[in-house]
C-alpha atoms as a PDB file:
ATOM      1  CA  UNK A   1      22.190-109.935  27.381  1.00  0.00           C
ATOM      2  CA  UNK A   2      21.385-111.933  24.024  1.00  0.00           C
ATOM      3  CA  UNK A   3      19.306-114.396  25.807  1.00  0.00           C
ATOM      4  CA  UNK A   4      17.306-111.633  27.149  1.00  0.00           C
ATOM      5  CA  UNK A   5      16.656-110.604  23.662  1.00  0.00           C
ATOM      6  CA  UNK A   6      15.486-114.396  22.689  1.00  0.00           C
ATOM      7  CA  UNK A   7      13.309-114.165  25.544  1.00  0.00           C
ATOM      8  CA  UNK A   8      11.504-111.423  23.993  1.00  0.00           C
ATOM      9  CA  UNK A   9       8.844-110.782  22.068  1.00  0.00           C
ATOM     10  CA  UNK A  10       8.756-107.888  19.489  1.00  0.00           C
ATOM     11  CA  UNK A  11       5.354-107.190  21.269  1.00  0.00           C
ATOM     12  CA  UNK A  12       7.602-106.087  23.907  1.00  0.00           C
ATOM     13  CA  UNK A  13       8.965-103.131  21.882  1.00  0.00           C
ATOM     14  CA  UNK A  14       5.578-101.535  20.138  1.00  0.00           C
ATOM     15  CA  UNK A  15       4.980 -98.413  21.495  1.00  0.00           C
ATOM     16  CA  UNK A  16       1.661 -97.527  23.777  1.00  0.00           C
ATOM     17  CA  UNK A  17      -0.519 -95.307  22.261  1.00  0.00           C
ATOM     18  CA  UNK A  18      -0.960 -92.024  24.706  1.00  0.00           C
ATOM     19  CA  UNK A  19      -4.558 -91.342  23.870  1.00  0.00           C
ATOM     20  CA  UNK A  20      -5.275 -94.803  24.704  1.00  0.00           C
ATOM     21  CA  UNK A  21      -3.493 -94.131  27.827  1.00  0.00           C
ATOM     22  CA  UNK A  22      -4.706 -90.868  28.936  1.00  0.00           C
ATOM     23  CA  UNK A  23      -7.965 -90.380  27.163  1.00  0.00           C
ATOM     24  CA  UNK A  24      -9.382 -94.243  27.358  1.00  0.00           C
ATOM     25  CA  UNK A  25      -9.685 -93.471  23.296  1.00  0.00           C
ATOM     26  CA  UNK A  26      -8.120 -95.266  20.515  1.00  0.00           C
ATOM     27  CA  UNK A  27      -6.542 -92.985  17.822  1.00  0.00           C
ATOM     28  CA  UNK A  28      -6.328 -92.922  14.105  1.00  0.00           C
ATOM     29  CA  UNK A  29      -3.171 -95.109  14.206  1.00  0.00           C
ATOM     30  CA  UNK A  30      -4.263 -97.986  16.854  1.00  0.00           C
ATOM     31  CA  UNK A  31      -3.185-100.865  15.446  1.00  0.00           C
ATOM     32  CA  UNK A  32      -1.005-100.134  12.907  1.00  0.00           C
ATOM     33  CA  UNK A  33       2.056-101.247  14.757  1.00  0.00           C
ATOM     34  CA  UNK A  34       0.581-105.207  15.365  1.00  0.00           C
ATOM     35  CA  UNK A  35      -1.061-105.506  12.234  1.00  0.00           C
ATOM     36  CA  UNK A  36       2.103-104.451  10.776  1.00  0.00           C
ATOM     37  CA  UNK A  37       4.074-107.426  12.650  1.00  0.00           C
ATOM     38  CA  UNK A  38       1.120-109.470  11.579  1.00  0.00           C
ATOM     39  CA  UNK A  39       2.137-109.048   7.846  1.00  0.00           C
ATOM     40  CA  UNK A  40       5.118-109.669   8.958  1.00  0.00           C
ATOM     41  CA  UNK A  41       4.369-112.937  10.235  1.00  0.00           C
ATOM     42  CA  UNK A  42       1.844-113.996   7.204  1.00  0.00           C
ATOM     43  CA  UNK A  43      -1.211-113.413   8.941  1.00  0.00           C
ATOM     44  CA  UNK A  44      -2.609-110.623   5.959  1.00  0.00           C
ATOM     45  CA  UNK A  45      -6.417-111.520   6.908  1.00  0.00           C
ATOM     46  CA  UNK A  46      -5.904-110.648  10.863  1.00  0.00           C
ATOM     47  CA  UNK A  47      -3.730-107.827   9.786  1.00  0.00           C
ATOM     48  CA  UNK A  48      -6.393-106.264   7.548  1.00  0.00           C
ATOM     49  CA  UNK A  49      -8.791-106.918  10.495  1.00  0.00           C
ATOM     50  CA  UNK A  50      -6.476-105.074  12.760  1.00  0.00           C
ATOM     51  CA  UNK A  51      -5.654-102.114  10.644  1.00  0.00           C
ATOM     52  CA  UNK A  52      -7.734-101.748   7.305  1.00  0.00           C
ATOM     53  CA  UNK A  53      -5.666 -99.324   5.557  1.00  0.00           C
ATOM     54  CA  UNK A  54      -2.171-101.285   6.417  1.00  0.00           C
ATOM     55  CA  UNK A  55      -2.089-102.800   2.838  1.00  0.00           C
ATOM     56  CA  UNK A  56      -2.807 -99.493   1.286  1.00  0.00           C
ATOM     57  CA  UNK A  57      -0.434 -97.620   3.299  1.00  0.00           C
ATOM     58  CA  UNK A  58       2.144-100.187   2.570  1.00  0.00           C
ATOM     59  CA  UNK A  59       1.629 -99.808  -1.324  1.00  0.00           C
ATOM     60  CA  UNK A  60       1.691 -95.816  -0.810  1.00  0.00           C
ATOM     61  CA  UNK A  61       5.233 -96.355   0.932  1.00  0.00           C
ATOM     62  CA  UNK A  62       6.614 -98.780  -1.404  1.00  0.00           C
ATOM     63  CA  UNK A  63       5.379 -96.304  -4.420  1.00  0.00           C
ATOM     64  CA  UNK A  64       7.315 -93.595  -2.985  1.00  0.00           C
ATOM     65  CA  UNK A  65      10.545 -95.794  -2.328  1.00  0.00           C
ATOM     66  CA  UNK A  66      10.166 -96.248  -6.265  1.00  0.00           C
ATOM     67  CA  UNK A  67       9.689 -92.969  -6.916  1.00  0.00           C
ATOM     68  CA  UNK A  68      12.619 -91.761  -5.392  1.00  0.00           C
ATOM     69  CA  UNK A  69      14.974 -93.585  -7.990  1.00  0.00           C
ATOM     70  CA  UNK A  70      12.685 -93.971 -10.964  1.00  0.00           C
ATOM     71  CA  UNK A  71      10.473 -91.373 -12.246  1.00  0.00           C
ATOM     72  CA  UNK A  72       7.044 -91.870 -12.288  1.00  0.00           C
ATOM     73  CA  UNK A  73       4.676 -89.947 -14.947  1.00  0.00           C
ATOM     74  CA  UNK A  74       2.184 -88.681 -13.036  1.00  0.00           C
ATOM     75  CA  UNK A  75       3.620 -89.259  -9.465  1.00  0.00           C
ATOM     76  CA  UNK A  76       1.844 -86.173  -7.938  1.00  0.00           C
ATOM     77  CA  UNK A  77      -1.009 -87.292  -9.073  1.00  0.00           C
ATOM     78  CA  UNK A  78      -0.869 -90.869  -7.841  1.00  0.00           C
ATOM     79  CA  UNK A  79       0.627 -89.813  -4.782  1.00  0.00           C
ATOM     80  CA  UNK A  80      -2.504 -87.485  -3.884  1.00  0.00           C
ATOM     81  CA  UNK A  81      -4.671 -89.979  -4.431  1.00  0.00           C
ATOM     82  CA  UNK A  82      -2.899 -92.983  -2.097  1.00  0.00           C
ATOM     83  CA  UNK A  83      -2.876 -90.684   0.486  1.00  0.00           C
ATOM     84  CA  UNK A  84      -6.802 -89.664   0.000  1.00  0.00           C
ATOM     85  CA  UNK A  85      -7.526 -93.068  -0.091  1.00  0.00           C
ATOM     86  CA  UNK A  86      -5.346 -93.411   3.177  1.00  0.00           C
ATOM     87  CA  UNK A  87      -7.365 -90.995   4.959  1.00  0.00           C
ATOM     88  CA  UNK A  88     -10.906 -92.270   4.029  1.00  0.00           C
ATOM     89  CA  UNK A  89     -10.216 -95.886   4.540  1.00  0.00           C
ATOM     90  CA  UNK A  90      -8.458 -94.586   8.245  1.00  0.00           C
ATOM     91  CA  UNK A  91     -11.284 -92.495   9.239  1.00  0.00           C
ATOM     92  CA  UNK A  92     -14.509 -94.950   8.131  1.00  0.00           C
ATOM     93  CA  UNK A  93     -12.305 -97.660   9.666  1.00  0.00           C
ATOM     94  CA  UNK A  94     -11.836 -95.161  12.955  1.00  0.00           C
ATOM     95  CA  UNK A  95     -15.189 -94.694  13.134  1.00  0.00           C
ATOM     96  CA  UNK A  96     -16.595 -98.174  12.531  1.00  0.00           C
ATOM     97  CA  UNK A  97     -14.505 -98.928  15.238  1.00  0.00           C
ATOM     98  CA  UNK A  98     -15.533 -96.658  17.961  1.00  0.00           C
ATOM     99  CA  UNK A  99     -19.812 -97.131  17.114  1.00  0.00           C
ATOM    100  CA  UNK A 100     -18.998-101.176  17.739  1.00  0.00           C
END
């Protein structure tokens, strides 16, 4: 059983995206999972190329991690405007991506 697990590549495990599947069209979050193993692995340039917003999303979860044992003035406020920032870099990317 271990040596099945050797054999493996975390590739193996990602999950397929259903609207790839059934619709023959990416969504929003295509990619995140492999350019996440790609920072990972040290490849930040291919991950950015995968998934843009994977660095910002990254610093928007490791801000709330901090948050939730030290108190951040203006948290709200930052928070808000990671997750804006989240959404326009995910939908320009989105759309870059389906006009090339």
């Amino acid at each position: 059983m271990s040596l099945l697990l050797l054999l493996n590549t975390p590739e193996d495990y990602m999950l397929p995206c259903l609207s790839k599947q059934i619709l023959g069209i990416e969504c929003f979050g295509c990619g995140l999972q492999r350019s996440t193993l790609l920072v990972f692995q040290g490849e930040f340039i291919a991950a950015f190329k995968m998934y843009p917003a994977i660095y910002t999303l990254i610093l928007f979860v490791l801000f709330i991690g901090v948050n939730l044992f030290y108190k951040i003035k203006y948290s709200e406020k930052i928070k808000i405007t990671l997750v804006v920032i989240n959404i326009l870099i995910i939908v320009i990317s989105y759309i870059i991506k389906l006009t090339h």
